[in-house]
C-alpha atoms as a PDB file:
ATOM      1  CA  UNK A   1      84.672 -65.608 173.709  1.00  0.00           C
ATOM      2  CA  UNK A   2      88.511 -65.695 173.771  1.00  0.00           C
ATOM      3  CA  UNK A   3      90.968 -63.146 175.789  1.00  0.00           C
ATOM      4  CA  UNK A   4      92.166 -62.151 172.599  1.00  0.00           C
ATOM      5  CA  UNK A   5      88.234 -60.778 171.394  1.00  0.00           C
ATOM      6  CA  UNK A   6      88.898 -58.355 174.027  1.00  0.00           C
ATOM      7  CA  UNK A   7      92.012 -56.940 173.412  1.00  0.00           C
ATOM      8  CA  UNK A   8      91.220 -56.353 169.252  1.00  0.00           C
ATOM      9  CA  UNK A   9      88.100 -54.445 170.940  1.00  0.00           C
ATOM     10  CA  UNK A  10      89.745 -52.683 173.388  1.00  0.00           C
ATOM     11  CA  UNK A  11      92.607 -51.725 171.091  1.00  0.00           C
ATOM     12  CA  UNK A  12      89.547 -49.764 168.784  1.00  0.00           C
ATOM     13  CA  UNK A  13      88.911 -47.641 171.669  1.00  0.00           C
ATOM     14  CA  UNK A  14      90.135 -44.722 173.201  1.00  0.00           C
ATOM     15  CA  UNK A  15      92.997 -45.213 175.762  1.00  0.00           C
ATOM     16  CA  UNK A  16      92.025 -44.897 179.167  1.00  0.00           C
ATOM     17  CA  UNK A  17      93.640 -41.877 180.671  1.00  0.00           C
ATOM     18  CA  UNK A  18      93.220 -44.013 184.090  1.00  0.00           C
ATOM     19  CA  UNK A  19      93.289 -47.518 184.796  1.00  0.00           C
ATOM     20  CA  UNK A  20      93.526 -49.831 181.832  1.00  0.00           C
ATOM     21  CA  UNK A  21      92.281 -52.790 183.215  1.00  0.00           C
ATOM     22  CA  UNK A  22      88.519 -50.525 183.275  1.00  0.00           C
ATOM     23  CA  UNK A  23      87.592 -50.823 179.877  1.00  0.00           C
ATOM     24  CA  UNK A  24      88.692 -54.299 179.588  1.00  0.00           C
ATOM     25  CA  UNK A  25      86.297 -55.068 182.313  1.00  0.00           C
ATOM     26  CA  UNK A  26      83.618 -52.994 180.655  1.00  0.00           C
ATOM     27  CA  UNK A  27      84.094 -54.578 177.587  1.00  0.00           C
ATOM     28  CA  UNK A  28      84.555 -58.570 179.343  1.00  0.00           C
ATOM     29  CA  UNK A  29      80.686 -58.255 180.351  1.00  0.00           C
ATOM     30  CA  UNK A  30      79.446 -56.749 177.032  1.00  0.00           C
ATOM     31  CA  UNK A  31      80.684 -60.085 175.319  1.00  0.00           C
ATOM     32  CA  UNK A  32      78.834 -61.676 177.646  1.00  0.00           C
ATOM     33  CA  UNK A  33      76.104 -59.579 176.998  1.00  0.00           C
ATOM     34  CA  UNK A  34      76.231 -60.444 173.165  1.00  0.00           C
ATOM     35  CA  UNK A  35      77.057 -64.101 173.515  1.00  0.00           C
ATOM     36  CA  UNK A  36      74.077 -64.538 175.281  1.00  0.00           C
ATOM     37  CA  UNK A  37      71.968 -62.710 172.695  1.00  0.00           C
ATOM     38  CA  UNK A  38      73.827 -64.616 169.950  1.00  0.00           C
ATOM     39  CA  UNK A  39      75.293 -61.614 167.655  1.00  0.00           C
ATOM     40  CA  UNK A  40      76.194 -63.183 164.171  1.00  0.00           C
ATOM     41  CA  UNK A  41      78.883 -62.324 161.904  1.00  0.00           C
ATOM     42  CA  UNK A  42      77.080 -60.668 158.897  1.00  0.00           C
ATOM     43  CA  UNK A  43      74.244 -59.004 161.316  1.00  0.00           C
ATOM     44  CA  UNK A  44      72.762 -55.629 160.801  1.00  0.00           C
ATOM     45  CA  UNK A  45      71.930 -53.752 164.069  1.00  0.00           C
ATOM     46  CA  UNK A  46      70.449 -50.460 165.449  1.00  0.00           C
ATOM     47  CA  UNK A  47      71.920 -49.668 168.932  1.00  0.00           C
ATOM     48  CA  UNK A  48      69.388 -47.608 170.673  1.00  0.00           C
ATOM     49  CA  UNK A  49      71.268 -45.576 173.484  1.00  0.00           C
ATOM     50  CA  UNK A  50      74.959 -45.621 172.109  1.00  0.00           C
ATOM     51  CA  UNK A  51      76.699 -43.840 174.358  1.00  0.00           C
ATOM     52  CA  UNK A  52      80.280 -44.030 174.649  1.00  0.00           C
ATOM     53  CA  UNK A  53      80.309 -46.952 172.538  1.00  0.00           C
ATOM     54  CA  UNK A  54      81.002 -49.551 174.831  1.00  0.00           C
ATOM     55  CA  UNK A  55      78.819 -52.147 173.382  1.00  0.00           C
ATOM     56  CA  UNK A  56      78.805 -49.962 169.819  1.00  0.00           C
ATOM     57  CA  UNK A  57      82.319 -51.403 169.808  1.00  0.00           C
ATOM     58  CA  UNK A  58      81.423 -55.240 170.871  1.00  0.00           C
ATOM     59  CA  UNK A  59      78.770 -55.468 168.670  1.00  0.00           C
ATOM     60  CA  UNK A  60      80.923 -53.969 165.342  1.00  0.00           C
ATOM     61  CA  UNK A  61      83.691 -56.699 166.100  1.00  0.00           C
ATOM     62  CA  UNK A  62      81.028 -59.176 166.371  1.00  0.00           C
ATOM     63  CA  UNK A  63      79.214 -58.807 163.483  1.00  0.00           C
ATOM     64  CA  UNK A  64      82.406 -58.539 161.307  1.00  0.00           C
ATOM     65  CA  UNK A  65      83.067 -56.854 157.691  1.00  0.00           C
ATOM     66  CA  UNK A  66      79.875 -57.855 156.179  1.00  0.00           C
ATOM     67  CA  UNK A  67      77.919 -56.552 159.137  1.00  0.00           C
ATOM     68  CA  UNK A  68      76.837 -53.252 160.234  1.00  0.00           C
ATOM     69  CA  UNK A  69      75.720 -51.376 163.022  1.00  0.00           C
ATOM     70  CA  UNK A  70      73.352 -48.334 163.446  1.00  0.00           C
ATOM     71  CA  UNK A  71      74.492 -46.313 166.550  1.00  0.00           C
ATOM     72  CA  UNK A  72      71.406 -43.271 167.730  1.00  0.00           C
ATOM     73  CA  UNK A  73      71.630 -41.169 170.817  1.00  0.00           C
ATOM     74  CA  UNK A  74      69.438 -38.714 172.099  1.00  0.00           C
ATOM     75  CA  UNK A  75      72.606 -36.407 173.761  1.00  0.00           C
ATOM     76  CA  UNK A  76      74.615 -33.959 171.630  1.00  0.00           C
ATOM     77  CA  UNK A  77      78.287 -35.271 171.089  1.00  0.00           C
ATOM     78  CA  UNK A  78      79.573 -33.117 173.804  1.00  0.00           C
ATOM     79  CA  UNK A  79      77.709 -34.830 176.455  1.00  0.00           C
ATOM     80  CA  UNK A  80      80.359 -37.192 178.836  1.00  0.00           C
ATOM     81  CA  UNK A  81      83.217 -36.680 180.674  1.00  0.00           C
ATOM     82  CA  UNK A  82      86.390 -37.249 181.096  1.00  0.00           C
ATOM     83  CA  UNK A  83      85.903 -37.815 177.326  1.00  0.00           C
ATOM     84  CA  UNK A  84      82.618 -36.767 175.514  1.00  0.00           C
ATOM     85  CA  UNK A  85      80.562 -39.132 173.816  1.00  0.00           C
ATOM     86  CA  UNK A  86      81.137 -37.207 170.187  1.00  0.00           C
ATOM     87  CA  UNK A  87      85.334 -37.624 171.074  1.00  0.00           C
ATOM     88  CA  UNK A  88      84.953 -41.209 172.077  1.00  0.00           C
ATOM     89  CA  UNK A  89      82.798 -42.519 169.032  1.00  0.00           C
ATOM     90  CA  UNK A  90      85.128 -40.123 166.918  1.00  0.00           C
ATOM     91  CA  UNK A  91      88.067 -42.773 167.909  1.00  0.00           C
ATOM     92  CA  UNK A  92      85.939 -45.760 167.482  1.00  0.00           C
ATOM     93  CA  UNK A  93      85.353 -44.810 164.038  1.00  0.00           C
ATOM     94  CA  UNK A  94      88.482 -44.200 162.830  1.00  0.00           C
ATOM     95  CA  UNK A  95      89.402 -47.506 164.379  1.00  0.00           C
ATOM     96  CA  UNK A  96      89.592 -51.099 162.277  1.00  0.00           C
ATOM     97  CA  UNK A  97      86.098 -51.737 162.730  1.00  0.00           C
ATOM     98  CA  UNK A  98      84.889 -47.787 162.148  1.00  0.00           C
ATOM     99  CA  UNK A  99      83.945 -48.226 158.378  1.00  0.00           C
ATOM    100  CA  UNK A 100      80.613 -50.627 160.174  1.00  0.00           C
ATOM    101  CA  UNK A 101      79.800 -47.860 162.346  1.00  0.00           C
ATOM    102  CA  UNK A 102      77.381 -45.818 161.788  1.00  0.00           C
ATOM    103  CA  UNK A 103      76.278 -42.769 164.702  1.00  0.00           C
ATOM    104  CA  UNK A 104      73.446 -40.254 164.788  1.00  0.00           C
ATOM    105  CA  UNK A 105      73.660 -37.714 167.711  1.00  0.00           C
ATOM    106  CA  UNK A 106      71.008 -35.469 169.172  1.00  0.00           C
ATOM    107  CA  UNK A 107      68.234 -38.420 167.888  1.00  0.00           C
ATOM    108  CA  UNK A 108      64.962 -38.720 169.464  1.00  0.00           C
ATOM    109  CA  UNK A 109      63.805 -41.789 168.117  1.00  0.00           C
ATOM    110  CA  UNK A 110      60.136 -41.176 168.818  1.00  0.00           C
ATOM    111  CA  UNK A 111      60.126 -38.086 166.525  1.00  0.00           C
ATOM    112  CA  UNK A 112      57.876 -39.091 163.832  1.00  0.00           C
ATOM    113  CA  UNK A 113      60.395 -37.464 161.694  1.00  0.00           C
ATOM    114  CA  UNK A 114      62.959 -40.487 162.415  1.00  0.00           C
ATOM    115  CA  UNK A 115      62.063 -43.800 160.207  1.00  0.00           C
ATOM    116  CA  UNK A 116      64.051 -46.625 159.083  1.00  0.00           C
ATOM    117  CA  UNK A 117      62.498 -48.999 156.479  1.00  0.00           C
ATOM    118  CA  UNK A 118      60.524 -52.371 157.443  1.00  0.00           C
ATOM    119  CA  UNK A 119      62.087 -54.921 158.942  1.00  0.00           C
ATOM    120  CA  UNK A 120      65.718 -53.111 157.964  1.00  0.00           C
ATOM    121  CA  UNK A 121      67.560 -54.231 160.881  1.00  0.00           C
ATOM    122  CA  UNK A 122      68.620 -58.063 162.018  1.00  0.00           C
ATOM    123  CA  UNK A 123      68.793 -56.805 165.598  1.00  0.00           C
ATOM    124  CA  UNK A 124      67.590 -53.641 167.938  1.00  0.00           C
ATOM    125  CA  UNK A 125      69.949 -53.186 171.105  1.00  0.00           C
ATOM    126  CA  UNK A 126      68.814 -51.523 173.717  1.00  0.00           C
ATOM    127  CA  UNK A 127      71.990 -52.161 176.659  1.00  0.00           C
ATOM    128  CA  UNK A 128      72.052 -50.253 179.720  1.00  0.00           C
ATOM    129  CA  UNK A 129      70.100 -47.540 178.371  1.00  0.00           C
ATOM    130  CA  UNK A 130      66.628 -47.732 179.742  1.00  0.00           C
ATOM    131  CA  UNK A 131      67.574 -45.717 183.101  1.00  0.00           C
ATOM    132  CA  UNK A 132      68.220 -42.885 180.917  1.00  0.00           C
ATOM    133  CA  UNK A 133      64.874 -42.330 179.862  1.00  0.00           C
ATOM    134  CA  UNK A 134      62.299 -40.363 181.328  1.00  0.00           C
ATOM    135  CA  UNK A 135      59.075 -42.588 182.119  1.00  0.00           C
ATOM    136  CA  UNK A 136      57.328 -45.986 181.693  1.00  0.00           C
ATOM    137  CA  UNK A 137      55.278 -44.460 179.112  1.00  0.00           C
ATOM    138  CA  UNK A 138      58.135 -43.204 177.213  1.00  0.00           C
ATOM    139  CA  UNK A 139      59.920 -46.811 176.931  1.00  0.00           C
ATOM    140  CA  UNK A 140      56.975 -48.206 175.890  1.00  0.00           C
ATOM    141  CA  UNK A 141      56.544 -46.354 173.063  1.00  0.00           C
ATOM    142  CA  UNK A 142      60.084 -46.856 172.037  1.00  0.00           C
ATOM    143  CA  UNK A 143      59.642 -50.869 172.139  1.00  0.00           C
ATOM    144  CA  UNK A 144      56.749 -50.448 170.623  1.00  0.00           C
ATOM    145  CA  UNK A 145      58.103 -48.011 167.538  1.00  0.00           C
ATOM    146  CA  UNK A 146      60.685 -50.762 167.138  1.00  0.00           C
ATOM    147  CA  UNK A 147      58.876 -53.438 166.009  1.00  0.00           C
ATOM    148  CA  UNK A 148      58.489 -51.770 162.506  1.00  0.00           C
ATOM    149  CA  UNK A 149      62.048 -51.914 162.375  1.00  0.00           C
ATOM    150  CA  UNK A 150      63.801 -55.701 163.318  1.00  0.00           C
ATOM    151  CA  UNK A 151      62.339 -58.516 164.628  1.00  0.00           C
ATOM    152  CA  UNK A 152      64.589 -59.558 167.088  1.00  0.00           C
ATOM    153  CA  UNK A 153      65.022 -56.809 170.326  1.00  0.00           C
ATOM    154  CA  UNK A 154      67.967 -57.701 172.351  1.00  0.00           C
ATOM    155  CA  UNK A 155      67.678 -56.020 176.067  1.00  0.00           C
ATOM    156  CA  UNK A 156      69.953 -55.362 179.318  1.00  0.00           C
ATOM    157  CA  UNK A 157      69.825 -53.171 181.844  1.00  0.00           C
ATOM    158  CA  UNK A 158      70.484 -53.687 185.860  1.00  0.00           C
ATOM    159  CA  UNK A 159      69.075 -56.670 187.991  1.00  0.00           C
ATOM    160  CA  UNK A 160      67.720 -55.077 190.752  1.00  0.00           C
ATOM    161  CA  UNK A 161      66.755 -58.313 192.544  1.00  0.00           C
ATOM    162  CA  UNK A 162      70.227 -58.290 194.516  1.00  0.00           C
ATOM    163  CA  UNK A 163      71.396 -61.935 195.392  1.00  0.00           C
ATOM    164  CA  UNK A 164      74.076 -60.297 198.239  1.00  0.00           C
ATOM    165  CA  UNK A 165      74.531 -57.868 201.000  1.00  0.00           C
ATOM    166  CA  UNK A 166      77.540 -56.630 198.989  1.00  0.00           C
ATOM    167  CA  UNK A 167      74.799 -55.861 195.666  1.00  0.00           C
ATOM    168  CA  UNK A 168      72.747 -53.866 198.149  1.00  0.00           C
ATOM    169  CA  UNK A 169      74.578 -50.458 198.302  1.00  0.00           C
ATOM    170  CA  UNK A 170      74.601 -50.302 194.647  1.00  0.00           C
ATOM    171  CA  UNK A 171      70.746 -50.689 194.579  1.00  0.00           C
ATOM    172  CA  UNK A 172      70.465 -47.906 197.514  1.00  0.00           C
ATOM    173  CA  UNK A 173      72.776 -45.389 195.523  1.00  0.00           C
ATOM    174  CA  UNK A 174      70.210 -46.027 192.284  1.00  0.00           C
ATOM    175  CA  UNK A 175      67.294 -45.756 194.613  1.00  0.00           C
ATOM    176  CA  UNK A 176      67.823 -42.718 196.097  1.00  0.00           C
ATOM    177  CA  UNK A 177      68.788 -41.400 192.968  1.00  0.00           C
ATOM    178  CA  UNK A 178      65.387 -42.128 190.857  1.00  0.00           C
ATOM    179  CA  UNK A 179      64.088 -40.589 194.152  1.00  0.00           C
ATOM    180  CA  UNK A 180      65.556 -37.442 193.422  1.00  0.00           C
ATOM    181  CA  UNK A 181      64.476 -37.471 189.723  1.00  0.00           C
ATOM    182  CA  UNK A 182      61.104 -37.840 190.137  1.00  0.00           C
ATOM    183  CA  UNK A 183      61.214 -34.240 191.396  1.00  0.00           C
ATOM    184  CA  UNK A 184      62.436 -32.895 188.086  1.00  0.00           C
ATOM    185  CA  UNK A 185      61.596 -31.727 184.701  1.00  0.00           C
ATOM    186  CA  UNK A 186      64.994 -32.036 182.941  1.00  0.00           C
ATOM    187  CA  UNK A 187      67.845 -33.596 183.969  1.00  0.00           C
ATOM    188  CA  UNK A 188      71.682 -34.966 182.576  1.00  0.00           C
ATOM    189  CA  UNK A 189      71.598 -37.953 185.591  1.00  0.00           C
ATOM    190  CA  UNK A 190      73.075 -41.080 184.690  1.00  0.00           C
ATOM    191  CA  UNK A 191      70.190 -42.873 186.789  1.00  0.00           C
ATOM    192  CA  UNK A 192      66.730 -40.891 185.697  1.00  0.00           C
ATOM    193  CA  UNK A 193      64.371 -43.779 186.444  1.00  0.00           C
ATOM    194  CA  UNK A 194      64.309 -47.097 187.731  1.00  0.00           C
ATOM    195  CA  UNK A 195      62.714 -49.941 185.794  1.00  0.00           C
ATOM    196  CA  UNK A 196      63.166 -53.721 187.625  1.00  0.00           C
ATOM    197  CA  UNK A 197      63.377 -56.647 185.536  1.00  0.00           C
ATOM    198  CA  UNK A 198      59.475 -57.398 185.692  1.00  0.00           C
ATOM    199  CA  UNK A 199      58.724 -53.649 185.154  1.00  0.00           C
ATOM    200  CA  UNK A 200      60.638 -53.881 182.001  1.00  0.00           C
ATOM    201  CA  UNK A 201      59.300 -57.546 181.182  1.00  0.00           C
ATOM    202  CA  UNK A 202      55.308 -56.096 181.170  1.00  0.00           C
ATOM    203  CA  UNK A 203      56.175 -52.874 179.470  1.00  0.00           C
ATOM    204  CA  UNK A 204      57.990 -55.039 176.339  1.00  0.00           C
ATOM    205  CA  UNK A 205      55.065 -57.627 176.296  1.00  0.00           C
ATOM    206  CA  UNK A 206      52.633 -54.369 176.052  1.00  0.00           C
ATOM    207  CA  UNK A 207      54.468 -52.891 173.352  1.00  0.00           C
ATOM    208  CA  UNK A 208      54.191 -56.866 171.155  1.00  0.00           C
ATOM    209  CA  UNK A 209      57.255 -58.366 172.177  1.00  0.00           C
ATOM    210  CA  UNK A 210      57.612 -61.992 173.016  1.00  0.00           C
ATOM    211  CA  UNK A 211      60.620 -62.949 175.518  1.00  0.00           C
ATOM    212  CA  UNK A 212      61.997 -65.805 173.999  1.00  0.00           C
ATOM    213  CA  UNK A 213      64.705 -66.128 176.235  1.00  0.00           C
ATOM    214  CA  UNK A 214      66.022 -64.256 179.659  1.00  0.00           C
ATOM    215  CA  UNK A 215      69.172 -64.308 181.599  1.00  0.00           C
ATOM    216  CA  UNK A 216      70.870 -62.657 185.050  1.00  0.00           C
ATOM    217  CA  UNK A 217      74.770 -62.095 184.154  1.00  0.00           C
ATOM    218  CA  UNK A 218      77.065 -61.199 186.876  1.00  0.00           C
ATOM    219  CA  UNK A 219      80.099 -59.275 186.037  1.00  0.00           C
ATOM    220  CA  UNK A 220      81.525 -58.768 189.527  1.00  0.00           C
ATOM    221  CA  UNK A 221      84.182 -56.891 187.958  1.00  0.00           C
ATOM    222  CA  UNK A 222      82.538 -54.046 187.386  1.00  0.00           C
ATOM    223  CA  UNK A 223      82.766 -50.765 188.304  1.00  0.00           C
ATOM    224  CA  UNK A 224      79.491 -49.236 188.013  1.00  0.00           C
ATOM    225  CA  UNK A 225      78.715 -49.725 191.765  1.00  0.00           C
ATOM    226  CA  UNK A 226      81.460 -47.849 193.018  1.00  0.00           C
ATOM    227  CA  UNK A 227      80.846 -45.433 190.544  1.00  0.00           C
ATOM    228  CA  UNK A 228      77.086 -44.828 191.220  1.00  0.00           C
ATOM    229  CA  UNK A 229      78.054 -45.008 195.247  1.00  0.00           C
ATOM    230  CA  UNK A 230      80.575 -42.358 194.623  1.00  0.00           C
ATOM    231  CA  UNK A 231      78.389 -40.164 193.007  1.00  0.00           C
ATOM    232  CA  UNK A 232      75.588 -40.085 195.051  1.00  0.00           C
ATOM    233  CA  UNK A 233      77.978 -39.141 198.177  1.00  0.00           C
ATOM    234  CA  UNK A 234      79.538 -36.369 196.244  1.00  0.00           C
ATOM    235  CA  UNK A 235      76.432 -34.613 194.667  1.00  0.00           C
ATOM    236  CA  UNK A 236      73.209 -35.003 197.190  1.00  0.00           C
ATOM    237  CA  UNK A 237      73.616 -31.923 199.063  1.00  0.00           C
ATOM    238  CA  UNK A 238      73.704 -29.581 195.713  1.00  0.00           C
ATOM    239  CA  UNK A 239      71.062 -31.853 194.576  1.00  0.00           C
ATOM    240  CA  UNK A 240      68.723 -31.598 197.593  1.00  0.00           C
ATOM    241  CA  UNK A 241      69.126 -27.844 196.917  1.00  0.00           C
ATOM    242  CA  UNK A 242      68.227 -27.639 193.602  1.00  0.00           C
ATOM    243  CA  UNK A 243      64.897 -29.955 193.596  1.00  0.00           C
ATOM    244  CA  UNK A 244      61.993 -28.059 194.385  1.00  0.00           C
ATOM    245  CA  UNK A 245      58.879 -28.736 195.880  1.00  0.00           C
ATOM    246  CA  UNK A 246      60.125 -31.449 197.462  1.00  0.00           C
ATOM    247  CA  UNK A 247      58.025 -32.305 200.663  1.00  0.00           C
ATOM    248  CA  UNK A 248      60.116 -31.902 204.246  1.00  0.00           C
ATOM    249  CA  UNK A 249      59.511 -35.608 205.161  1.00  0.00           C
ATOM    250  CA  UNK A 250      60.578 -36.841 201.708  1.00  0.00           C
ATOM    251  CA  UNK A 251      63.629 -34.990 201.886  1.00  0.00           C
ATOM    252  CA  UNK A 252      64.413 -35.911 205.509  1.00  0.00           C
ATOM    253  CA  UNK A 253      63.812 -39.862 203.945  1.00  0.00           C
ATOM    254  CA  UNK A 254      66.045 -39.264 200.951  1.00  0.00           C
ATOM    255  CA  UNK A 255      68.915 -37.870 203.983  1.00  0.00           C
ATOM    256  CA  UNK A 256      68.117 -41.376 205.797  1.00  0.00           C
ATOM    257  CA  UNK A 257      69.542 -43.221 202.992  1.00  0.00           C
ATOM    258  CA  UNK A 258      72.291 -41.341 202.144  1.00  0.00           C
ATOM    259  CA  UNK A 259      73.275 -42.256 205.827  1.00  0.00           C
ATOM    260  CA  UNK A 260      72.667 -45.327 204.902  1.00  0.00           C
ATOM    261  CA  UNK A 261      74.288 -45.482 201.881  1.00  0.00           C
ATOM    262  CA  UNK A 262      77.709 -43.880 203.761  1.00  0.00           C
ATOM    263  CA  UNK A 263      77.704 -46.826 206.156  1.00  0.00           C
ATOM    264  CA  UNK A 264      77.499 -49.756 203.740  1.00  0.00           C
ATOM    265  CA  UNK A 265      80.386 -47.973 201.669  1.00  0.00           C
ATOM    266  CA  UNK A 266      82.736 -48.384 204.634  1.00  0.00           C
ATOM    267  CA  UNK A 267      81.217 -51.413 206.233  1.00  0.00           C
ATOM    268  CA  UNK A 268      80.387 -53.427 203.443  1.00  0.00           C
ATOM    269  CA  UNK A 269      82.432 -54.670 200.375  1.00  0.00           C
ATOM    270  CA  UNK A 270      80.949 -52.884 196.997  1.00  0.00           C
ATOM    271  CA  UNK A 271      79.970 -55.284 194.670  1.00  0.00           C
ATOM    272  CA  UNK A 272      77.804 -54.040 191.238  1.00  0.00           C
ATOM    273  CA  UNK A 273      74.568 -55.488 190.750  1.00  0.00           C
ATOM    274  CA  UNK A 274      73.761 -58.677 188.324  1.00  0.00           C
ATOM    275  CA  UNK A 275      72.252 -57.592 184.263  1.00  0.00           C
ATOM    276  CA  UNK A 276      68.892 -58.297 183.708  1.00  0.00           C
ATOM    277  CA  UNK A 277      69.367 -59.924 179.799  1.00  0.00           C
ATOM    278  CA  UNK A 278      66.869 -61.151 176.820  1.00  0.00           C
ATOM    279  CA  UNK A 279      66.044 -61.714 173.505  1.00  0.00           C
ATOM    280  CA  UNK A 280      62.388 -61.145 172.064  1.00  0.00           C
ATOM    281  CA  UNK A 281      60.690 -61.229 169.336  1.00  0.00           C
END
């Protein structure tokens, strides 16, 4: 994919009110993303998990005038900060590539009230989305709804088989984070539950998938890491106080790795973990 992909993308989205060079590094690994699960011009796609429209945007550019893509999201349109989610697509679609975008807010695509016809779609996308979700049982039943829909399911979400020390703080901030979630009923975390690339493997093959092809992508760029790491340091001790029935000992373990999770953020250089990646069908 050439330099100049990115820019046209970048140029559809809203400007950063921080450091430019983020979103061209967010949007740098979602082309690798989709050149790995071969997006074609002329494609119809439902992104599942839309967000901010990171890869909403990636895949519209990709799949050109004739295409289209189908954007749902289970959060209202004010969810997000420093921009909300509703504010940012807003932008996107009133960009070049907006008249291919379609968005549905406030979706719960297991509602039995939500249906798209047979085989509609080209392509489902489901990209670093599945830690949003609240169990094993629920993502199952989302792969498996999807089948009715395309035939092609095109997946990413965090490698958590780290290949470097500098990887490892990045897994430690998610861990102790999915920790924490397992002690509550709602929740507006960015990390909710932790799925590894096998977990995720079984739980597509259960719902009738076939992995057809699978790939680790390393975007060292990135600054999800950092993020995460950042995050974690700043919010455990209102979020310690606000689980409850949280046993003593699990709480004193949780405290363990936030001390270790302080010392590899000074000692250690941050690096964001590889994307699990594949296609199935």
């Amino acid at each position: 994919m050439s330099p100049n992909s990115t820019e046209k993308i970048i140029d559809c989205m809203p400007p950063s009110s921080g450091d430019s060079n983020v979103q061209r590094i967010q949007t740098d690994h979602r082309l690798k993303l989709a050149e790995f699960w071969d997006i074609k011009n002329g494609s119809k796609v439902l992104e599942i998990g839309c967000g901010q429209g990171d890869t909403t945007a990636v895949l519209a550019f990709l799949v050109g005038e004739k295409g289209f893509v189908q954007g749902v999201d289970i959060a209202s349109p004010e969810y997000g900060s420093p921009l909300t989610i509703g504010e940012s697509i807003n932008y996107l679609k009133n960009s070049p590539i907006g008249n291919r975008i379609k968005i549905d807010f406030n979706m719960d695509i297991l509602s039995p009230t939500i249906e798209f016809p047979e085989n509609h779609f080209d392509l489902i996308v489901l990209s670093h989305s599945s830690w949003y979700l609240k169990s094993a049982e629920e993502l199952h039943a989302i792969l498996k709804k999807l089948r009715k829909w395309g035939n092609t399911l095109c997946f990413a979400e965090w490698d958590t088989r780290i290949q470097s020390v500098e990887q490892y703080p990045h897994l430690l901030s998610v861990l102790i984070q999915a920790q924490l979630e397992s002690f509550k009923v709602t929740s507006i975390s960015n990390v909710r539950i932790l799925f590894t690339p096998q977990d995720i493997k079984e739980i597509a093959e259960r719902a009738g998938w076939a992995i057809k092809a699978e790939k680790s992508i390393y975007s060292p760029e990135l600054q999800d890491g950092k993020w995460e790491i950042e995050q974690v340091l700043t919010n455990f001790h209102e979020e310690l106080k606000t689980v409850e029935h949280m046993p003593a000992k699990m709480a004193t373990l949780i405290k363990s790795q936030i001390n270790l999770l302080e010392s590899a953020s000074i000692t250690t250089a941050i690096k964001p973990m590889s994307t699990y990646a594949f296609t199935a069908e």
